[in-house]
Each structure stands twice: as C-alpha cells, then as structure tokens.
Protein backbone atom coordinates (compact mmCIF):
# COMPACT_ATOMS: atom_id res chain seq x y z
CA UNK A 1 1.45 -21.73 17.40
CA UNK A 2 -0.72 -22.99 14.81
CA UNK A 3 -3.08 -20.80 13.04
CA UNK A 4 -5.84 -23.36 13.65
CA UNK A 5 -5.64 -21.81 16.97
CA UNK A 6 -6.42 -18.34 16.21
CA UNK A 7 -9.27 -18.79 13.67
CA UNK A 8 -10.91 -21.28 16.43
CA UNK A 9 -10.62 -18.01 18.73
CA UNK A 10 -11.45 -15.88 15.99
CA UNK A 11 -14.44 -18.27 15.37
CA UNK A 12 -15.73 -18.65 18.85
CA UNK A 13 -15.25 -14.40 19.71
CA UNK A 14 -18.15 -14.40 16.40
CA UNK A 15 -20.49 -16.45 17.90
CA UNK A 16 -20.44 -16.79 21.53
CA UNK A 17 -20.68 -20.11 21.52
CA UNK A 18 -18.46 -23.10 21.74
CA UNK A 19 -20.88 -25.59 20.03
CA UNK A 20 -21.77 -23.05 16.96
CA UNK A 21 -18.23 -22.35 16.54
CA UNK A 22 -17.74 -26.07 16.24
CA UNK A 23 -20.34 -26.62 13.90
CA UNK A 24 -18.96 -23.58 12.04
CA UNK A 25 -15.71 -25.43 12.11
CA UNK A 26 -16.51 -29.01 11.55
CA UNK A 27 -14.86 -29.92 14.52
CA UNK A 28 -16.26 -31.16 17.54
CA UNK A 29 -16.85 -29.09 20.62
CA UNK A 30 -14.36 -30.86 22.72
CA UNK A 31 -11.32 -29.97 19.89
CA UNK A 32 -12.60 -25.96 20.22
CA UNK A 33 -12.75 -25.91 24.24
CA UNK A 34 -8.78 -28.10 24.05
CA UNK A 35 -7.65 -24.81 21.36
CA UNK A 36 -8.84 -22.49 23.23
CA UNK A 37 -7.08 -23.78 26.57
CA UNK A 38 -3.92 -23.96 24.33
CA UNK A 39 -3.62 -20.12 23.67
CA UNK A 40 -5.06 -19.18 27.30
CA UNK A 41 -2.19 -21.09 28.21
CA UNK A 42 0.40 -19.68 26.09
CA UNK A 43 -0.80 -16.23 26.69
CA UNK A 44 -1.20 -16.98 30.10
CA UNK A 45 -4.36 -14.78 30.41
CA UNK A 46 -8.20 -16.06 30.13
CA UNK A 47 -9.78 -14.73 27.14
CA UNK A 48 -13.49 -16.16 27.57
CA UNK A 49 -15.70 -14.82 30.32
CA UNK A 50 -17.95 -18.28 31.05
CA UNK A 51 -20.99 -18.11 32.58
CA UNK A 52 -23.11 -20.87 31.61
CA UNK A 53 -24.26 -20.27 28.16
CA UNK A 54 -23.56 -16.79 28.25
CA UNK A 55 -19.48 -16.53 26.77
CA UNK A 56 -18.34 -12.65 26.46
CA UNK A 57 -14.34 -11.93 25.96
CA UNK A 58 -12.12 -11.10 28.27
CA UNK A 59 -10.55 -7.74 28.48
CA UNK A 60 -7.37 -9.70 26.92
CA UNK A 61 -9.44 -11.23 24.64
CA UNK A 62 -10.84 -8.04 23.31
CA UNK A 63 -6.89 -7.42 22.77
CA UNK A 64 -5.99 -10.19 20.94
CA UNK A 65 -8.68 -10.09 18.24
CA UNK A 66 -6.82 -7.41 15.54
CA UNK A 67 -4.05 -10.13 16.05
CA UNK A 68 -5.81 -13.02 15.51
CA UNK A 69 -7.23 -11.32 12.39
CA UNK A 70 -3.59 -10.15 11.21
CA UNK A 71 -2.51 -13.49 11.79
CA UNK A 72 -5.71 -15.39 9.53
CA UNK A 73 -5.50 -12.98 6.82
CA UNK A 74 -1.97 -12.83 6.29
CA UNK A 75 -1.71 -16.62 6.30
CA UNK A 76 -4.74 -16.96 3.98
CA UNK A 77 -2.94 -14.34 1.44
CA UNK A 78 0.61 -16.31 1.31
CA UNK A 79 -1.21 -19.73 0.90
CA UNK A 80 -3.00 -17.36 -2.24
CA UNK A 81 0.45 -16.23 -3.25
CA UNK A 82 1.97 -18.88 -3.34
CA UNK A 83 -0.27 -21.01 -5.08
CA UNK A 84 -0.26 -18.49 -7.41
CA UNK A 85 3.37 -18.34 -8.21
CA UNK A 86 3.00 -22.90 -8.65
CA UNK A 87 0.95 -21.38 -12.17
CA UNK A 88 3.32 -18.87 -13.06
CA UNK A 89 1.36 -16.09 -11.78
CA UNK A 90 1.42 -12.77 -9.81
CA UNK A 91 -1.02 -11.61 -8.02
CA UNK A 92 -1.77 -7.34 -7.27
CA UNK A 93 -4.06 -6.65 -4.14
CA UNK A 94 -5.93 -2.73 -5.11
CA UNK A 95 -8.28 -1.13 -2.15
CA UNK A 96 -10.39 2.09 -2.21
CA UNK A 97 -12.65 3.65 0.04
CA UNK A 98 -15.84 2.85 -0.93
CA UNK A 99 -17.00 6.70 -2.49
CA UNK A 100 -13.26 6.02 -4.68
CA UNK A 101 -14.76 2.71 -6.08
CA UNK A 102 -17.68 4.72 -6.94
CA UNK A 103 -16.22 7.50 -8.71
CA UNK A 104 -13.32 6.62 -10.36
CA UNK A 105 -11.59 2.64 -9.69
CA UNK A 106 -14.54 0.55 -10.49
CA UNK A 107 -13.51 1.76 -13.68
CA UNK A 108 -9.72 1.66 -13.58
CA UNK A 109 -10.10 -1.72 -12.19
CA UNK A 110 -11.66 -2.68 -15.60
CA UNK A 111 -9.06 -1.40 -17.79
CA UNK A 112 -5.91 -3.00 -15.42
CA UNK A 113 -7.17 -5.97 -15.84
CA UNK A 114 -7.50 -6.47 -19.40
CA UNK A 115 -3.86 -4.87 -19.21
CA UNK A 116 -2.49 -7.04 -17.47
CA UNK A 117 -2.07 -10.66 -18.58
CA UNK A 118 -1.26 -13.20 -16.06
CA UNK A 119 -2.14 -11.77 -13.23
CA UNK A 120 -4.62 -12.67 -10.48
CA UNK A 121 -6.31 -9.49 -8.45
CA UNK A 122 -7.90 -8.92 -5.20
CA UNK A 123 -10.51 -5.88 -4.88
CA UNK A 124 -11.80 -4.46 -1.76
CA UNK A 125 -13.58 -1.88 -0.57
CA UNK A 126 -12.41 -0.84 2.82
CA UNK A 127 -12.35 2.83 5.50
CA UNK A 128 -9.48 4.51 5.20
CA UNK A 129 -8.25 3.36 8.47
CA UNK A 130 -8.76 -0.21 7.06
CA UNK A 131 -6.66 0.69 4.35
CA UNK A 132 -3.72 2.27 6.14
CA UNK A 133 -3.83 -0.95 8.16
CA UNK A 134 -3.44 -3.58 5.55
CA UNK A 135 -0.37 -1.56 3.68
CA UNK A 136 1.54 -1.34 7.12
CA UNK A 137 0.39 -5.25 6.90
CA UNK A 138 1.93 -6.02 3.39
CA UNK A 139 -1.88 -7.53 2.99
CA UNK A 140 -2.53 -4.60 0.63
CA UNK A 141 -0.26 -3.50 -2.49
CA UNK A 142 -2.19 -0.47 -3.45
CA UNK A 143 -4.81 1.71 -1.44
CA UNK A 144 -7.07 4.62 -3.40
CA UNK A 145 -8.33 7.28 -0.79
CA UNK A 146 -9.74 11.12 -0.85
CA UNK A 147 -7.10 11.73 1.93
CA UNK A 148 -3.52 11.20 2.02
CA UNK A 149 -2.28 8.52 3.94
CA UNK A 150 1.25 9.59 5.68
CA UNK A 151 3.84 6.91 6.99
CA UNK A 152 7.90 7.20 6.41
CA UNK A 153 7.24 3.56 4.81
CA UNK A 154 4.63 4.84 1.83
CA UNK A 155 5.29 6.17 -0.96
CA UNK A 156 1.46 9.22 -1.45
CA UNK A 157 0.77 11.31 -4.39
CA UNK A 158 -2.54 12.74 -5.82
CA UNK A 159 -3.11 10.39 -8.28
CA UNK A 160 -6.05 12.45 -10.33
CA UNK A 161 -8.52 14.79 -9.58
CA UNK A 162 -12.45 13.98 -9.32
CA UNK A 163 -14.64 17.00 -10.16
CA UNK A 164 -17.73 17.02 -8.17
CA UNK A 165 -20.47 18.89 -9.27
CA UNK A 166 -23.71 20.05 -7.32
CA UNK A 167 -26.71 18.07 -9.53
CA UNK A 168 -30.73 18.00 -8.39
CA UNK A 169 -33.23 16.22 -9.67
CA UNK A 170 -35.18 19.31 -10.94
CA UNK A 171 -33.64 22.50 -12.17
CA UNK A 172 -33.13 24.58 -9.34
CA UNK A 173 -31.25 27.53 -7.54
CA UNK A 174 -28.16 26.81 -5.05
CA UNK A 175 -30.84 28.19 -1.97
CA UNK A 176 -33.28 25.69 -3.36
CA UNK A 177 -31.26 22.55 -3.82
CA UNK A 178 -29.91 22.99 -0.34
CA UNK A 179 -33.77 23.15 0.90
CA UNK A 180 -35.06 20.35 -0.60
CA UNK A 181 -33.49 16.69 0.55
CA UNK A 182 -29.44 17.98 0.35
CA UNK A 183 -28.10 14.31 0.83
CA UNK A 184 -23.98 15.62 2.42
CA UNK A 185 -22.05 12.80 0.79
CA UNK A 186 -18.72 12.09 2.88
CA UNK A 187 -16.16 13.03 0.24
CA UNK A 188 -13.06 13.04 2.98
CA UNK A 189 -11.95 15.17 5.98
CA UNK A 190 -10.95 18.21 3.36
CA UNK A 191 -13.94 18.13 1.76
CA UNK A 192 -15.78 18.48 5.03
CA UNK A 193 -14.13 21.56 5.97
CA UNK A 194 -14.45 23.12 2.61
CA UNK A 195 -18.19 22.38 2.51
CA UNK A 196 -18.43 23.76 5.44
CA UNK A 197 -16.42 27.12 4.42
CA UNK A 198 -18.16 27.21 0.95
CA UNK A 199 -22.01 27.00 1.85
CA UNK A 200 -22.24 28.35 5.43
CA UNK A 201 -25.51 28.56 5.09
CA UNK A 202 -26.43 24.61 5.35
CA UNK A 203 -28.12 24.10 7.97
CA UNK A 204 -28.48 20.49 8.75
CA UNK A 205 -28.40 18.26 5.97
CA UNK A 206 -31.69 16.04 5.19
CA UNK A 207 -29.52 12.76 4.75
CA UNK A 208 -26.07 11.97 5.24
CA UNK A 209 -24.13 8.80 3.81
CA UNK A 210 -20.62 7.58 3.34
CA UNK A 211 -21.38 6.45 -0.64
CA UNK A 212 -22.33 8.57 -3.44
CA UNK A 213 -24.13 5.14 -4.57
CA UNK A 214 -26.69 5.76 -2.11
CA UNK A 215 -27.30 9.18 -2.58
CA UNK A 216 -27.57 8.64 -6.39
CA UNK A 217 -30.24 5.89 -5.80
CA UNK A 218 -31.97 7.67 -2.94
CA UNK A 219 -32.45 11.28 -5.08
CA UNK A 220 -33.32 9.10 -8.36
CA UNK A 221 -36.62 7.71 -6.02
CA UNK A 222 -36.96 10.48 -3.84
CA UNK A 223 -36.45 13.77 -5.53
CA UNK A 224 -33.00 15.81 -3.69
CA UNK A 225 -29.77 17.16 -4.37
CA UNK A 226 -25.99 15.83 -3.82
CA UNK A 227 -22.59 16.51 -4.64
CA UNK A 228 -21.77 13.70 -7.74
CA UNK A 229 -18.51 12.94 -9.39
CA UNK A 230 -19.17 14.57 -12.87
CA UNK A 231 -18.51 11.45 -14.44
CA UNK A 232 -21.03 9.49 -12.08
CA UNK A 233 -23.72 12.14 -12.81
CA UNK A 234 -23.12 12.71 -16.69
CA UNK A 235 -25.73 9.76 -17.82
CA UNK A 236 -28.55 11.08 -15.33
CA UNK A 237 -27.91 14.66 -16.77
CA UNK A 238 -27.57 13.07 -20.13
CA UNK A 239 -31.18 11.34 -19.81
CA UNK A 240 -33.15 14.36 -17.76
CA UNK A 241 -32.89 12.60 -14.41
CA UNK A 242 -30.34 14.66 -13.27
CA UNK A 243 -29.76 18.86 -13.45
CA UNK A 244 -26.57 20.65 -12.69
CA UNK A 245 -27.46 23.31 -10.06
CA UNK A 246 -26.84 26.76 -11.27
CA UNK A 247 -24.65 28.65 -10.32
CA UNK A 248 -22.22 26.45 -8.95
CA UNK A 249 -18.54 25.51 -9.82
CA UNK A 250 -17.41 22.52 -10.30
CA UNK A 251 -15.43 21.15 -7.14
CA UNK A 252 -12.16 19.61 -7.70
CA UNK A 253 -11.19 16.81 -5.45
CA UNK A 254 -7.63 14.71 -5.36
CA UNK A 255 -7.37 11.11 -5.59
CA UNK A 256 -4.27 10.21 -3.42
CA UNK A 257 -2.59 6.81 -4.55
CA UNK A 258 -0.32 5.62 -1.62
CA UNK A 259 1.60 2.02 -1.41
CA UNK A 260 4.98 0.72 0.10
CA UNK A 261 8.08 2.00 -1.06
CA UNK A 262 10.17 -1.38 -0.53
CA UNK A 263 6.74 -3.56 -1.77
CA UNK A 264 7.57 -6.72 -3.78
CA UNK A 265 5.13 -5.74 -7.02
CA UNK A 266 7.06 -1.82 -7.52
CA UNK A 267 7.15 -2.64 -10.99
CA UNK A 268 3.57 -3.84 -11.87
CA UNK A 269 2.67 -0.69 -8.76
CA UNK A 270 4.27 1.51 -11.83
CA UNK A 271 2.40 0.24 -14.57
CA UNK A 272 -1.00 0.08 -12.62
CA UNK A 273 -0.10 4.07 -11.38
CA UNK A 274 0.73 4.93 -15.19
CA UNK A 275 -2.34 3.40 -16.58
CA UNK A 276 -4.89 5.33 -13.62
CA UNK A 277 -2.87 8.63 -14.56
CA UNK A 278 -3.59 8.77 -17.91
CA UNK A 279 -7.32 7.23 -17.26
CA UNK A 280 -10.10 10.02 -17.31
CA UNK A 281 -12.94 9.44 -14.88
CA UNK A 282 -16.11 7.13 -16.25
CA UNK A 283 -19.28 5.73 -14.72
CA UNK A 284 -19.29 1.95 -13.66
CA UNK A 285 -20.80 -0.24 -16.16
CA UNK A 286 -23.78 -0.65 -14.18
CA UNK A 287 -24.78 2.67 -13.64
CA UNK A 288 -24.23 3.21 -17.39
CA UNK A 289 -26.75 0.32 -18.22
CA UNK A 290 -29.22 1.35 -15.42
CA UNK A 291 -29.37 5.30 -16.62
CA UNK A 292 -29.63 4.06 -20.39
CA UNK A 293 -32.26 1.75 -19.16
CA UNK A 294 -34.53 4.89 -17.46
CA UNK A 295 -33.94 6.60 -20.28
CA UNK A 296 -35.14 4.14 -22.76
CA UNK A 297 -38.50 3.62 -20.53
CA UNK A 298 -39.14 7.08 -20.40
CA UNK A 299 -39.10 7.50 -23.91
CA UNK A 300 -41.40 4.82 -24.13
C-alpha cells in the first residue's frame, strides 16, 4: 500500500473536506476521492461518514488514524535517515516533556551539539505518553521525562536531579505565597502526590499549567508564587524579580533518561547520557538574555 494513501487519509480526516485536502495536496479532487476508495477497499470498512458537505470519520476511521500517523512519520524519518547516511552522517532524535526542556535539556541540547560533530538532530517537545509512544516506535532515540517510563524493551535511570525551589515575586511567608496567585506547575505524577502531602493546606490553586515557562512569565506580569527549577529562577532572584520563599527546602526532583536497549545509536545514546550526567542544570539562553535585559532597565 502506498503511503500516498495514508497521508491523503491523514489529510482529508484534518480537514473534512475532499476539495481542501486536494488543494492541500496539489492533487485534484478526483485523485483524493480514487485513494480513499483504495484503502476502504483494502480495509474493507468505510472510513468517511458522507453527507453532503458535511464528511465526519467512521468509527473505523477513528481507528485507523494512530496508524496512518505511525505509518507517515516513520516513512518521513527513514527517507531523513537515509539521506543522511548518502553525506556521511548520523542522525540522534532527543524528546522531553515540555517542563524537562524548560529546566534542564534546552540546555543539554546546546552542549551535545557542539559535541558532537557530524551529526544531524531532531528536538521535540512531546507528553509523556507521546514519548513512550515514539520509543516503542523506533521514531525516538532518547526521551527526558519527570516520571519513569517502564517497558521490558527500555533501558530507565534517573538521569539528574532538578531542585525546585518555592520563589515569589515579593518576599513573603510560606502562608502568604500560597495566598497570593500560587500558579501549581505540573512537575509529574510524584510530584503531585508529594505536593499534596507536603502543603495540605492548599486549597485550590489560583492557576494551574503544564510549563514552568508560563508560570515564570505569568508571575513576572502578574505578581504570584510557583515552584521553579533553581537554575530557571537564579537570574530573577539574581536581578530582584524573584524571592526565595522562606522557610522552605529546596525540592529535589529526578530526571529519568529512558531509550531502547537494542537501539541502533547505543553508542552515541552513551556519549549523549555521559555528557547530561556530568552537566549541572542552567537557564536557556533566552531566559538568561530576557532577565539580564529587566535588570538592565530597571537600573536605568
């Protein structure tokens, strides 16, 4: 079955619409409707509900998307491959959760690179769930999560540990941090029930968000109070914006590193691995520039 196939499908599921998906495709409308009929066919199932120019999937539709996607993307990364290897080169795929690009391999991802020379790398930013997916896929040589990822095929281990630290945006108490705009960042499942254990007394938080990035900004505008990577919040504190909250320990939190144990790239795995060991956490270049930048302006 040709692939053209599935990202026609893929294409037309998107936009509900044979003509759009054409246009999408630069194809005409009469080549989508003939692919379409081609994998309804082989499937022997409809997979468009048609009623005029309302489409909506079928329930076997619905079913074959994640396969259509696996199918695309895995296509799409051994066309990358390979032209890669034509140049001589290799090629190292690295996903985090979004709070881990944050914290810690926004960073990391700077200093592999300039480590390693003839290589081409692909960076995302994906769930957990998202994660776990591509590895079992072989789409994904490396994932960086706050929570182990457990599969008889992966190799998991607590790469480093992030220190969190309770920071306001004026010096204040633990009781008075909590009561004015407490942004509850979503630092994993075991930080969750930790938080929980270790300040009973939060009620209901004012905000809640999956990226430290948007707590950071929000309290910067806003005024608040948020659990930050020390690293992340070290600039702020360093330039007044940000105060550690007394009275409050730093939190420790793992970094789990988890990958294939029979992938192709073990050896350059190994060397990435070794060089995020030994790598302390550091704020992203941007942040950096933008604290330096309120700093400077204040001053002024």
């Amino acid at each position: 079955m040709d692939v053209k196939v599935f990202r026609t499908f893929l294409e037309v599921a998107k936009e509900r619409h044979f003509g759009h998906a054409a246009d999408n495709l630069y194809i005409t409308q009469a080549a989508v409707s003939a692919r379409i009929k081609q994998l309804e066919s082989y499937f022997d199932a409809a997979l468009f509900r048609r009623h005029r120019n309302n489409i909506t999937l079928t329930s076997a539709g619905e079913r074959l998307v994640p396969y259509a996607e696996m199918m695309v993307t895995t296509l799409q990364q051994a066309k990358f491959e390979l032209a890669l290897e034509e140049h001589k080169a290799y090629q190292l795929t690295l996903g985090g959760t979004p709070n881990v690009w944050d914290a810690f391999l926004q960073h990391g991802l700077s200093v592999v690179t300039d480590a390693f020379d003839g290589y081409g790398f692909i960076a995302e930013s994906l769930s957990r769930e998202h994660l776990q997916r591509k590895l079992h896929d072989r789409t994904l040589d490396m994932a960086f999560s706050f929570e182990p990822m457990k599969a008889d095929e992966f190799h998991c281990e607590a790469l480093t540990d992030l220190t969190l630290m309770l920071v306001s945006t004026e010096p204040r108490t633990i009781e008075e941090a909590f009561a004015n705009h407490y942004i509850y960042i979503d630092w994993g499942e075991a930080f969750s029930r930790a938080h929980a254990l270790r300040h009973p007394q939060v009620a209901v938080p004012y905000m809640r968000t999956s990226t430290g990035r948007i707590a950071l900004d929000f309290i910067l505008e806003k005024g608040g109070a948020a659990y930050l990577p020390a690293s992340l919040a070290a600039p702020f504190i360093a330039s007044g914006q940000l105060f550690a909250v007394s009275d409050v320990e730093p939190w420790p939190r793992p970094i789990y590193l988890s990958y294939r144990k029979n992938s192709a790239a073990l050896e350059a795995i190994e060397q990435v691995r070794t060089l995020l060991k030994a790598l302390p956490p550091a704020t992203a270049y941007l942040l950096q520039q933008a604290s330096e930048a309120a700093a400077t302006h204040d001053e002024s």
